[in-house]
Each structure stands twice: as structure tokens, then as C-alpha cells.
C-alpha atoms as a PDB file:
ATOM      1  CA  UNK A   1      62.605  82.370  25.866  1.00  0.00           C
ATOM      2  CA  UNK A   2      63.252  78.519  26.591  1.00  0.00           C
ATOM      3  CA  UNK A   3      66.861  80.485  28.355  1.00  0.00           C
ATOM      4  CA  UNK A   4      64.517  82.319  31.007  1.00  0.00           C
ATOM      5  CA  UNK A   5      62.134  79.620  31.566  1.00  0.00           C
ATOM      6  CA  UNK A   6      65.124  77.227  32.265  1.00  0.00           C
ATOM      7  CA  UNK A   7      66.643  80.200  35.175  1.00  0.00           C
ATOM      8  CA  UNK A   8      66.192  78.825  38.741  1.00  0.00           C
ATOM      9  CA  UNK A   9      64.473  82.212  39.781  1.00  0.00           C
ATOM     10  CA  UNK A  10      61.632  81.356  37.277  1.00  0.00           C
ATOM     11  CA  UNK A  11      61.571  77.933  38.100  1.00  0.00           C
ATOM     12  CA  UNK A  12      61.644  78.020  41.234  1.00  0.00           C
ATOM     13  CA  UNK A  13      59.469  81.495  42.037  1.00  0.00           C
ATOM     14  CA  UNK A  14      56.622  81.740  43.928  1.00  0.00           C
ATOM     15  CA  UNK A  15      55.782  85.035  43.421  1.00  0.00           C
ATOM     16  CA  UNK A  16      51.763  86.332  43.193  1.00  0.00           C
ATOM     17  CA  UNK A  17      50.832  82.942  44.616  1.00  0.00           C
ATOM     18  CA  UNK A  18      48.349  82.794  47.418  1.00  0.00           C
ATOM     19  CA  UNK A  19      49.356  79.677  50.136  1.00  0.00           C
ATOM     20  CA  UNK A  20      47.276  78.026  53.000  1.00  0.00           C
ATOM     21  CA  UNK A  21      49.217  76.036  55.203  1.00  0.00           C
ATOM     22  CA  UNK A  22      47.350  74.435  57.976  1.00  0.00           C
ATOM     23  CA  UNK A  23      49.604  73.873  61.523  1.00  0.00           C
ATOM     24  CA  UNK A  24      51.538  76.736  60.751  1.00  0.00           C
ATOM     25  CA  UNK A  25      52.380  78.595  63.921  1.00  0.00           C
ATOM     26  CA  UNK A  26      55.022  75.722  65.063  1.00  0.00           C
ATOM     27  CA  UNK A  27      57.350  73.263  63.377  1.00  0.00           C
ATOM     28  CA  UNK A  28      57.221  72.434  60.061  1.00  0.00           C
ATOM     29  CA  UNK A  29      54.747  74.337  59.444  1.00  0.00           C
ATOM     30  CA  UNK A  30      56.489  77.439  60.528  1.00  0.00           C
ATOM     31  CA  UNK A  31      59.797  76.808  58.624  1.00  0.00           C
ATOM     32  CA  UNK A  32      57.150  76.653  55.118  1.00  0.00           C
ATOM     33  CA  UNK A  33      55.470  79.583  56.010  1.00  0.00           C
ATOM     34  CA  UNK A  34      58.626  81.387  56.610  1.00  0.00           C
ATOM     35  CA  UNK A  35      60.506  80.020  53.136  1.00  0.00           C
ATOM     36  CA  UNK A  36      57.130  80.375  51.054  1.00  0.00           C
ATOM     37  CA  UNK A  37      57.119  84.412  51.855  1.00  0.00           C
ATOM     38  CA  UNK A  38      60.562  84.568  51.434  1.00  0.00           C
ATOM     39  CA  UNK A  39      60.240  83.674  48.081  1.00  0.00           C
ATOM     40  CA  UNK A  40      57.521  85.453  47.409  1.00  0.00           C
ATOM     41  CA  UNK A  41      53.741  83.697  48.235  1.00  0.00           C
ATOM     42  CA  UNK A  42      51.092  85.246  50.074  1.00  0.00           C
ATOM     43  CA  UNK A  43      50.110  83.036  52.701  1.00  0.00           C
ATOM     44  CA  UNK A  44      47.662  82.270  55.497  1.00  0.00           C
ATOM     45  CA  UNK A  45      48.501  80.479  58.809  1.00  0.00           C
ATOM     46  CA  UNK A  46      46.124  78.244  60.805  1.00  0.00           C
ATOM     47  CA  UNK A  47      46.436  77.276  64.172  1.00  0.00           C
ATOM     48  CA  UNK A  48      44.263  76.459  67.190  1.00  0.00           C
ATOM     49  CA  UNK A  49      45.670  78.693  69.443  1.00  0.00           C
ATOM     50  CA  UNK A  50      45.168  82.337  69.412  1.00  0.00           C
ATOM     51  CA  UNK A  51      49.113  82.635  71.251  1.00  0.00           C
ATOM     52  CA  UNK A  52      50.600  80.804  68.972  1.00  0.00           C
ATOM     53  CA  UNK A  53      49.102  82.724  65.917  1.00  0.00           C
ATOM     54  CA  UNK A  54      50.048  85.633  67.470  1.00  0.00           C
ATOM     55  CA  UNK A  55      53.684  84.260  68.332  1.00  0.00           C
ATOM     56  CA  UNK A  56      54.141  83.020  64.414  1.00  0.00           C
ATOM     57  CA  UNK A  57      52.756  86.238  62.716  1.00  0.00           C
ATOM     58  CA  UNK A  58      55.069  88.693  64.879  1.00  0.00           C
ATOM     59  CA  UNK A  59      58.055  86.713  63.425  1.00  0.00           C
ATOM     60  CA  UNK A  60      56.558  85.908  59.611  1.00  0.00           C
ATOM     61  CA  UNK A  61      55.712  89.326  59.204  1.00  0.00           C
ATOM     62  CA  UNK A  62      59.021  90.699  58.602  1.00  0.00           C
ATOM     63  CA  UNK A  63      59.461  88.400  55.520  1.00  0.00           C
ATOM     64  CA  UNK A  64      56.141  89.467  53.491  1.00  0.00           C
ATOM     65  CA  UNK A  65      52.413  89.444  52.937  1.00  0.00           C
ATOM     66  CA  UNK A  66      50.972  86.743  56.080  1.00  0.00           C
ATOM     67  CA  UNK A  67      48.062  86.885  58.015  1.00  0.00           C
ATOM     68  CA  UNK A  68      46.591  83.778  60.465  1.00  0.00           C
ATOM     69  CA  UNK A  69      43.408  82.084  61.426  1.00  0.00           C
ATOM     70  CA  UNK A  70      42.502  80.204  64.647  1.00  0.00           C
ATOM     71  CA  UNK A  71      41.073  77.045  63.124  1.00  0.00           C
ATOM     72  CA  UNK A  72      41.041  73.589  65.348  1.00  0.00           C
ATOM     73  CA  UNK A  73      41.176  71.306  61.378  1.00  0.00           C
ATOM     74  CA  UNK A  74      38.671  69.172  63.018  1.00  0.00           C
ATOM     75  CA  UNK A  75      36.046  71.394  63.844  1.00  0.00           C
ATOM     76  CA  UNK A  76      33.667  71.349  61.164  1.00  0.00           C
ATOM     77  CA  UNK A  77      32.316  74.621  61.963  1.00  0.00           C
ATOM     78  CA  UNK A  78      35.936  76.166  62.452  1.00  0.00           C
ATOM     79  CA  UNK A  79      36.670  74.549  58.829  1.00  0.00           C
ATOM     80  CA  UNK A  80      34.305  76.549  57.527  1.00  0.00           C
ATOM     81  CA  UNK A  81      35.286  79.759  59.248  1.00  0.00           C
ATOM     82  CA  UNK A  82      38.651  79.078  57.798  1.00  0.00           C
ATOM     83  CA  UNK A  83      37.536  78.169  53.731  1.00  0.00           C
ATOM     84  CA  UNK A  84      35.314  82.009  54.569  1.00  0.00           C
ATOM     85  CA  UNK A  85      38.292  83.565  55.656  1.00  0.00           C
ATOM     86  CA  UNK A  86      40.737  82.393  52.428  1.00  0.00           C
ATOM     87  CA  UNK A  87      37.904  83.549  50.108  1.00  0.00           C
ATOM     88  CA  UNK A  88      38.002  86.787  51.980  1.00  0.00           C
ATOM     89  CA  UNK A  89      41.525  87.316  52.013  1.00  0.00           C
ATOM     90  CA  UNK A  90      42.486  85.975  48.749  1.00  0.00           C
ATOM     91  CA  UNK A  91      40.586  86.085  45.477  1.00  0.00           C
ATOM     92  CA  UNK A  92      41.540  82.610  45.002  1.00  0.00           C
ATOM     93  CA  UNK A  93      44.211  79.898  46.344  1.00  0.00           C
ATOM     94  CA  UNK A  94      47.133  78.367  44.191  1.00  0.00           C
ATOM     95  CA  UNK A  95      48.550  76.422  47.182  1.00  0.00           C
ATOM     96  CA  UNK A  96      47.216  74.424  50.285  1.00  0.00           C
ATOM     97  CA  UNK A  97      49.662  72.485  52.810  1.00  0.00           C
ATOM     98  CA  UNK A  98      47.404  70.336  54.783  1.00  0.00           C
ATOM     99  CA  UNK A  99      50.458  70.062  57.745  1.00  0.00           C
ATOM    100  CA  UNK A 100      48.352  70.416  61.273  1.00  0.00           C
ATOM    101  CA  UNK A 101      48.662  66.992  62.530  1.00  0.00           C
ATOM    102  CA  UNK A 102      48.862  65.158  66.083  1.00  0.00           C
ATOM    103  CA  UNK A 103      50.530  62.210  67.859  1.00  0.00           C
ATOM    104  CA  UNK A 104      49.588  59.924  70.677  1.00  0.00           C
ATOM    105  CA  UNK A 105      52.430  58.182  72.424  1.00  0.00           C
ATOM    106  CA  UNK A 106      51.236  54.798  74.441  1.00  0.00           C
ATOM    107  CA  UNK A 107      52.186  51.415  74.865  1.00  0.00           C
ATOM    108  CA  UNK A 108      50.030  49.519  72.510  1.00  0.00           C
ATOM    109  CA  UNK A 109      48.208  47.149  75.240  1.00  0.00           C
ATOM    110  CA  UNK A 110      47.148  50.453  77.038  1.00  0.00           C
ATOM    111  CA  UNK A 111      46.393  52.705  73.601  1.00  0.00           C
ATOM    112  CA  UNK A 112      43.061  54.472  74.022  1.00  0.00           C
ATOM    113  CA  UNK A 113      40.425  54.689  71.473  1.00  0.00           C
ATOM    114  CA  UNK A 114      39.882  57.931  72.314  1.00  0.00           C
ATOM    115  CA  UNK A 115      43.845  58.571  71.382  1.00  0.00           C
ATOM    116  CA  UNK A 116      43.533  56.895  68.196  1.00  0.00           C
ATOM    117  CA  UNK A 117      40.556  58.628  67.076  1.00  0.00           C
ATOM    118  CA  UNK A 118      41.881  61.852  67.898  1.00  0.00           C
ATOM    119  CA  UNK A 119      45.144  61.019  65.980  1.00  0.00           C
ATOM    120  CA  UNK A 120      42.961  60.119  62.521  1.00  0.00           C
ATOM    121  CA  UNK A 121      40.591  62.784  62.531  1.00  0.00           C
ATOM    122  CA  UNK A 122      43.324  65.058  62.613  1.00  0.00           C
ATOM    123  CA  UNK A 123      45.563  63.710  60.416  1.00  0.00           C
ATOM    124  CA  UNK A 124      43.257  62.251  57.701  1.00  0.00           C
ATOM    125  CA  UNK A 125      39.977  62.705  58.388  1.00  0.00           C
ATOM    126  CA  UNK A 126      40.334  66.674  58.560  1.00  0.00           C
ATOM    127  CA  UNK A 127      42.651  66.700  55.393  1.00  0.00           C
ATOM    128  CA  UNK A 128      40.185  65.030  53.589  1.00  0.00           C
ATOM    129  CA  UNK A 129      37.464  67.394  54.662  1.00  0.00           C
ATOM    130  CA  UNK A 130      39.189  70.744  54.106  1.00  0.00           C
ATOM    131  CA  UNK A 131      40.683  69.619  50.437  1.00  0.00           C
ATOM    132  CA  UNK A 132      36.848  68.749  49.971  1.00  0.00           C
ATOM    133  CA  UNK A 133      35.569  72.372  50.672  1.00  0.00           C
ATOM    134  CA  UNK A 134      38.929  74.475  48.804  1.00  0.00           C
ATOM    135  CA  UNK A 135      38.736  72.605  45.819  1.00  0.00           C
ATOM    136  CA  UNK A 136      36.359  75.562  44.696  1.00  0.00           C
ATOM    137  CA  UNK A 137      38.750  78.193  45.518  1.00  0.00           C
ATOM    138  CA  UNK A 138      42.003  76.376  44.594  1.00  0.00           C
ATOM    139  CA  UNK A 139      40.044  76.441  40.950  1.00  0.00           C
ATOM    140  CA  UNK A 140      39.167  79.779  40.759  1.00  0.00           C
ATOM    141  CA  UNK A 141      42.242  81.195  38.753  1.00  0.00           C
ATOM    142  CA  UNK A 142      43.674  78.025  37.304  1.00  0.00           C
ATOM    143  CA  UNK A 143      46.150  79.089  34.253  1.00  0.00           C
ATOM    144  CA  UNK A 144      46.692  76.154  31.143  1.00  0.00           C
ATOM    145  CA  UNK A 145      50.193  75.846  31.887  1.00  0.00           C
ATOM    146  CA  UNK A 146      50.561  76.314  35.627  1.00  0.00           C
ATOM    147  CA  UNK A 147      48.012  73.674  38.277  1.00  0.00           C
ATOM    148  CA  UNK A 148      46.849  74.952  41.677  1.00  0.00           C
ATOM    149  CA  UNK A 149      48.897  73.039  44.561  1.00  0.00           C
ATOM    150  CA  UNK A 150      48.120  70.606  47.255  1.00  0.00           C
ATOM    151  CA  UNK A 151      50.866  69.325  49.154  1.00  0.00           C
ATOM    152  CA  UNK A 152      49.862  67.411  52.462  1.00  0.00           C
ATOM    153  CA  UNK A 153      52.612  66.925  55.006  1.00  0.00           C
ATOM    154  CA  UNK A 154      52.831  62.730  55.532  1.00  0.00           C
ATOM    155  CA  UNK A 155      55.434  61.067  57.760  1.00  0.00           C
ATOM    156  CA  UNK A 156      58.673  58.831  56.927  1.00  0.00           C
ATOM    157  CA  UNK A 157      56.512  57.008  59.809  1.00  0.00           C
ATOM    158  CA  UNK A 158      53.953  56.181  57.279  1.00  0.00           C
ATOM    159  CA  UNK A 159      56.801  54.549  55.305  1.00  0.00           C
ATOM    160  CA  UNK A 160      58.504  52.002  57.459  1.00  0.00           C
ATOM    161  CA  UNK A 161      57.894  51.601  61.372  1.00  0.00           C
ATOM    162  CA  UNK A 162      59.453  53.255  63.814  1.00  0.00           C
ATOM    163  CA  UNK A 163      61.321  51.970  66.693  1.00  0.00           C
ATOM    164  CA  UNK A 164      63.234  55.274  67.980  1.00  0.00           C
ATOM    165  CA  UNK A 165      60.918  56.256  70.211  1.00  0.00           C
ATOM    166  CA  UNK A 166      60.385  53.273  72.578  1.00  0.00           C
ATOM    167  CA  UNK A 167      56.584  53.119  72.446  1.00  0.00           C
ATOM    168  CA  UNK A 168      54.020  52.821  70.326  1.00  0.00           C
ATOM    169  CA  UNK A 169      52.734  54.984  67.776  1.00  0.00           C
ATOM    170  CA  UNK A 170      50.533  52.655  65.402  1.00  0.00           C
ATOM    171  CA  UNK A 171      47.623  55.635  65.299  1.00  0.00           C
ATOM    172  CA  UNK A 172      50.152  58.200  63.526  1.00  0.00           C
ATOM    173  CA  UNK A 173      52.249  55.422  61.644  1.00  0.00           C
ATOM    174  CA  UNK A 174      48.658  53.958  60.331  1.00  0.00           C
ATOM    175  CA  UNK A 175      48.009  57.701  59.786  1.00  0.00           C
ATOM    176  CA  UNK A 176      50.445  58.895  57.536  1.00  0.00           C
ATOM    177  CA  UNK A 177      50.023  55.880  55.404  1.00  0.00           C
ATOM    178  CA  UNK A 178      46.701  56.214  54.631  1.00  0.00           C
ATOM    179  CA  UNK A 179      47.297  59.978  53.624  1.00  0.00           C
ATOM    180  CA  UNK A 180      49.869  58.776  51.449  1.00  0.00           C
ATOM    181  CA  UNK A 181      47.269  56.659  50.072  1.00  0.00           C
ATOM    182  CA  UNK A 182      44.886  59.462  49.579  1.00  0.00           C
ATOM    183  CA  UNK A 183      47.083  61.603  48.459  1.00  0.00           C
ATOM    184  CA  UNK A 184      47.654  59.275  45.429  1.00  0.00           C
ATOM    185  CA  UNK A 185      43.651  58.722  45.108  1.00  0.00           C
ATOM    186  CA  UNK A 186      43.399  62.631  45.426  1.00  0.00           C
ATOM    187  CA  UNK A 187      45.883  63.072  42.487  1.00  0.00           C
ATOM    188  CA  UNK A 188      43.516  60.692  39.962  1.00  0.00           C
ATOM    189  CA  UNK A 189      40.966  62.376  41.171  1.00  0.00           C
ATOM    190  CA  UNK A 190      42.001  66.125  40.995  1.00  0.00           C
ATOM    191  CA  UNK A 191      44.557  65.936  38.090  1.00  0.00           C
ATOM    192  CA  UNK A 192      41.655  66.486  35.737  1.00  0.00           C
ATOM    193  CA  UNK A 193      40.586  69.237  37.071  1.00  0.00           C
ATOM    194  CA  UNK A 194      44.102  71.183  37.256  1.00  0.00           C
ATOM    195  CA  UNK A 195      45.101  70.728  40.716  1.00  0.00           C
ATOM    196  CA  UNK A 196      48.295  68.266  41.506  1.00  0.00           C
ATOM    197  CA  UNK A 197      48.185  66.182  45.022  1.00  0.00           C
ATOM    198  CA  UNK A 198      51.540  65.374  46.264  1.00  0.00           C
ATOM    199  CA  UNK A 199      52.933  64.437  49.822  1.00  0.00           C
ATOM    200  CA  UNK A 200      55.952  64.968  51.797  1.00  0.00           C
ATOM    201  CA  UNK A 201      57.159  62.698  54.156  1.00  0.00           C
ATOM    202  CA  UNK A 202      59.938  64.267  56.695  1.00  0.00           C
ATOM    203  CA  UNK A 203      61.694  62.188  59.014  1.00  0.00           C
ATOM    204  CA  UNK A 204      63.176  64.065  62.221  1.00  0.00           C
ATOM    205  CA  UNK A 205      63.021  67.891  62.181  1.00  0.00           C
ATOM    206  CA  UNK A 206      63.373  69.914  65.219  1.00  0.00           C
ATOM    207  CA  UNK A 207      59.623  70.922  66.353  1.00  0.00           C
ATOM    208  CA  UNK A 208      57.086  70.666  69.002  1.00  0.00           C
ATOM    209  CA  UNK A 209      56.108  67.388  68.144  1.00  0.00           C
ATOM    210  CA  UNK A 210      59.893  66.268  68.615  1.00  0.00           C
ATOM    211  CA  UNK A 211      60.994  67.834  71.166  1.00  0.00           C
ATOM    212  CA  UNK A 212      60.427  64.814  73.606  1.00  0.00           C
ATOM    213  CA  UNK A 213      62.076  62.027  71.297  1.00  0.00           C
ATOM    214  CA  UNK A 214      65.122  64.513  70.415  1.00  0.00           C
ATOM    215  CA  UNK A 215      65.549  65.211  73.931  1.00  0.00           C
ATOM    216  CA  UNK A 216      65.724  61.602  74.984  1.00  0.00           C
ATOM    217  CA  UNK A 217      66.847  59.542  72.076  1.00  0.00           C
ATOM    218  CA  UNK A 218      68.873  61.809  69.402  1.00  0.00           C
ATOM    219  CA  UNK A 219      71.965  59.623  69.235  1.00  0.00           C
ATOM    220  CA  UNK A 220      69.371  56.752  68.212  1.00  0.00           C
ATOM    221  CA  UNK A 221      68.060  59.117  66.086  1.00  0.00           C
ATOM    222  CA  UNK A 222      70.880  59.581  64.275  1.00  0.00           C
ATOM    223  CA  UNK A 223      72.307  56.470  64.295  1.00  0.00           C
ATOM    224  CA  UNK A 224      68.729  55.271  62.614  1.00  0.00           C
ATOM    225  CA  UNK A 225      69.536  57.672  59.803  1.00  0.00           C
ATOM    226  CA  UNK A 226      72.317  56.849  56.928  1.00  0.00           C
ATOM    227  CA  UNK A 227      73.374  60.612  57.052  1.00  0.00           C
ATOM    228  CA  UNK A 228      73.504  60.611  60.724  1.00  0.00           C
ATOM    229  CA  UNK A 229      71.209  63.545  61.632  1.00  0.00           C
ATOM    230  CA  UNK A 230      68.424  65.020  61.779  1.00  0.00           C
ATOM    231  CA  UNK A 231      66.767  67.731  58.720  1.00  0.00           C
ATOM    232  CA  UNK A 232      67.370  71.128  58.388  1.00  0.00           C
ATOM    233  CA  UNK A 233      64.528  73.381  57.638  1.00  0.00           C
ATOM    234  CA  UNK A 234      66.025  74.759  54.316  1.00  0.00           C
ATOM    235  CA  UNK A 235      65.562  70.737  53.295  1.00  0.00           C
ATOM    236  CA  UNK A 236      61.905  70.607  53.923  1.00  0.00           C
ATOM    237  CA  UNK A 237      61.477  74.331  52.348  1.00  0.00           C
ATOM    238  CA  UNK A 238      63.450  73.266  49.324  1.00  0.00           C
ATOM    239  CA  UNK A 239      61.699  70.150  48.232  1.00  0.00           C
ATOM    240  CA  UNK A 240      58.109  72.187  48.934  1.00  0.00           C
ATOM    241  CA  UNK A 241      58.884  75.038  47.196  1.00  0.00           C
ATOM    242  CA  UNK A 242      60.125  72.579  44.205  1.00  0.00           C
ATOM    243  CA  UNK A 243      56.422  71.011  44.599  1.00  0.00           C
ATOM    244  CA  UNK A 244      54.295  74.553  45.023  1.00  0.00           C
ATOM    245  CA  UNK A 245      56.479  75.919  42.041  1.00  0.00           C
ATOM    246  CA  UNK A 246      56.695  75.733  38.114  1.00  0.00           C
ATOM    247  CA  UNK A 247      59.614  73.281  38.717  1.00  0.00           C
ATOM    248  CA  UNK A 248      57.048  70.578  40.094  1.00  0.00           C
ATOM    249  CA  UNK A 249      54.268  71.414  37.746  1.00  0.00           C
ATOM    250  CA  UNK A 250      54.177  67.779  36.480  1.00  0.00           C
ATOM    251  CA  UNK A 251      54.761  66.006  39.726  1.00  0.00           C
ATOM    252  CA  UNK A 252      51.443  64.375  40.220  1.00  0.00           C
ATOM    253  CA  UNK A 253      50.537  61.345  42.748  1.00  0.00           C
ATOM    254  CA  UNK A 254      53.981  61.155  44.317  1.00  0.00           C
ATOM    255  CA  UNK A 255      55.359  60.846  48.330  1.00  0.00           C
ATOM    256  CA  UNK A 256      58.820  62.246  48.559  1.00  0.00           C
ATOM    257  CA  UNK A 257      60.930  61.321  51.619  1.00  0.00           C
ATOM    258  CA  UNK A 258      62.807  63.514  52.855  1.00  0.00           C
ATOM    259  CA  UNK A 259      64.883  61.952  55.677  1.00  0.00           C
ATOM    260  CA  UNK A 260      67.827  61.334  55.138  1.00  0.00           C
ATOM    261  CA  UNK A 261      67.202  57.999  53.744  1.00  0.00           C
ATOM    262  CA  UNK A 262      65.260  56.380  57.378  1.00  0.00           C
ATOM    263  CA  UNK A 263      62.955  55.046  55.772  1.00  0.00           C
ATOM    264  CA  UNK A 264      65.034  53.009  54.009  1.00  0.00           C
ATOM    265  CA  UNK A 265      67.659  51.503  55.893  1.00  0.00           C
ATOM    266  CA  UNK A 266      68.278  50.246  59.414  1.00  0.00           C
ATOM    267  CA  UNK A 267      71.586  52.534  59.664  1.00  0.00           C
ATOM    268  CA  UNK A 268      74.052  51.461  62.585  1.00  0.00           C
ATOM    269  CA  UNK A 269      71.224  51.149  65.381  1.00  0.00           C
ATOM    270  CA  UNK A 270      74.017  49.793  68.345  1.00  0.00           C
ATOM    271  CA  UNK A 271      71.166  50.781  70.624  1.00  0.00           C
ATOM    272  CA  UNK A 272      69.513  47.828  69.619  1.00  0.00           C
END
């Protein structure tokens, strides 16, 4: 018994959960939707573009059980068109990845208010307000031995500052710091009730939101990070599939880097 609960396919499974991952039609939020149904999960996409929905789900539905949901996360009423269509789709939730999230590039004497506020209502002010309303449904089929999952998607940003990029980015820096922060306060608060609150903060992965900075400034990139590159997506799919699994059943309250160590050293930086 304690032989098969030790094997990596048990610890590691994610078969007959249910997943919610938020951003999901691009980026990171692709590469977890793609690595949770490989091994196994049910999951739900959100997005607020029909196209890209429709883009994601023609490629995620050769690896399993997927369907999507146009949801802008900080549209109240699109929320709660989203927490309707989870309960209709699943009888309950065991994982939600709170990943949509948004950027605003400026130099800091000329950073609008209307950039910043855009920038925290989508990534804190909406995570905040969904985990509110699928609290219910991520406690629906909770088992002794095995919490429901919330895993929000931070930033090495929210970590250290960043100087890569040339210009300003204090809204998503200040950002992913406070949902660090609340994802700590989240895991007090939600431990009790059988649901874990962890984050995940990736440095440079290949997406959307990169595109610009990797086009423009990948040597400094990589010359910022001790390993000298940027992530793969198997390295972001690993450590949340350790988190969503029985493997991280006990990891409560935490913010796991994973970039290559960024966040945590200056690296060669020549450029500077």
C-alpha cells in the first residue's frame, strides 16, 4: 500500500479532477491546459475572445475532456456567467488557476491611471472576486485526505524589479506582489475549510505577453538569468501539476519561482 502511494503515477495523477484555468487560450495558460489533460483533468478554458477560444479548443481537444468560456475576469456579470457555466459542466471543481492577467508598458512620468487600474483589476482585483464566488463549488466534493486546489499564476516580477524591459512596469510588478500576498492571506483563510492557496511565479516563458520583450531584449534576458534562458513549458506544467496533485497536498501558503533563479541574482547583465 505505502509502495503504490509512493509511485510517481499516483503521486503525481490528475485523473477524475475537474480544472478551471482562467487566461487559457494563450501562453501559460495554454501550456497548463494542455499538460493538465494530458495527465488526465477535465478542464475548462476562459478567455475573452471568442477566436481565441476557438483557436485553443481545436488544439486541446486532441489531448482529452476540454471545453471553453468567453469570460472578460473583470466583468462582474461575465464572472458570473462563468461560476454558472463550471456548475453546469462539472458537478464540482477540485482545481482553479486564476492565470488571465494584463500588462501596461509606460514610462513612469507618463503612466496612466487608467493603465494602472486596468492592470489591478485584472490581476488582483478579479482573482479575488472569482476565488470569492467558486469557493462553493471548489467545496462541493472535498475528500479527508485530498484538498480542492487554487493555484494563482504571480510573476518573478512581483519578486524583485525588473529592469529587462527598458520601461516601466510598476502596475504589474506592484501586481503580482500583492497576489502573492493574498495568496498567503487566502491560504489562512481557506486551509480550514479544505482548499490549499498557492502561487507560481514564472519568469520568461514564450507567450503573448512576451513576445515584444523576447523579440527585442532576449540576450538581456538571458544574461539576467543564472541558467541563461528562458522556461520551457514542461517547467511551468511540472511544478503545477506537483501543486494540483496528491504530491502537493500539504503545500499551503507558498510562492514558488520558477525562473531560473531571476529573481534572485543579477546574473552577468553586460548590457548594463
Amino acid at each position: 500500500m505505502i509502495a503504490e502511494a509512493l509511485q510517481s503515477s499516483n503521486l503525481f495523477s490528475l485523473r477524475d479532477k475537474t480544472a478551471l484555468i482562467t487566461g487559457g487560450s494563450s501562453g501559460i495558460g495554454l501550456m497548463l491546459a494542455r499538460g493538465l489533460l494530458i495527465n488526465g483533468a477535465r478542464v475548462i478554458i476562459s478567455s475573452r475572445k471568442a477566436e481565441n477560444c476557438e483557436r485553443a479548443l481545436a488544439e486541446l481537444l486532441t489531448y482529452g475532456d476540454v471545453s471553453a468560456v468567453i469570460c472578460d475576469v473583470t466583468n462582474e456579470s461575465q464572472r458570473g456567467d462563468l461560476v454558472s457555466a463550471v456548475a453546469e459542466r462539472f458537478s464540482d471543481l477540485d482545481i482553479l488557476i486564476n492565470n488571465a492577467g494584463a500588462n501596461w508598458g509606460a514610462r513612469f512620468e507618463d503612466y496612466p491611471d487608467e493603465g494602472f487600474a486596468k492592470v489591478l483589476d485584472t490581476n488582483l482585483n478579479s482573482v479575488f472576486s472569482l476565488t470569492r464566488d467558486l469557493v462553493p463549488a471548489l467545496r462541493q466534493n472535498l475528500k479527508d485526505d485530498e484538498p480542492a486546489r487554487i493555484i494563482n499564476i504571480g510573476s518573478m516580477d512581483g519578486i524583485h524589479v525588473p529592469v529587462v524591459q527598458r520601461t516601466s512596469t510598476v502596475a504589474y510588478s506592484a501586481s503580482k506582489a500583492a497576489l502573492h500576498h493574498m495568496t498567503k492571506i487566502l491560504a489562512v483563510e481557506l486551509g480550514p475549510l479544505g482548499i490549499t492557496v498557492n502561487a507560481v511565479a514564472p519568469g520568461f516563458f514564450a507567450s503573448k505577453m512576451t513576445d515584444y520583450v523576447l523579440e527585442h531584449y532576449r540576450k538581456d534576458i538571458e544574461d539576467d538569468c543564472p541558467m541563461g534562458r528562458i522556461g520551457r513549458s514542461e517547467e511551468i506544467v511540472g511544478v503545477v501539476t506537483y501543486l494540483a496533485s496528491r504530491a502537493g497536498a500539504y503545500t499551503n501558503g507558498t510562492v514558488i519561482p520558477v525562473d531560473g533563479g531571476t529573481s534572485v541574482s543579477k546574473g552577468k547583465r553586460e548590457w548594463m
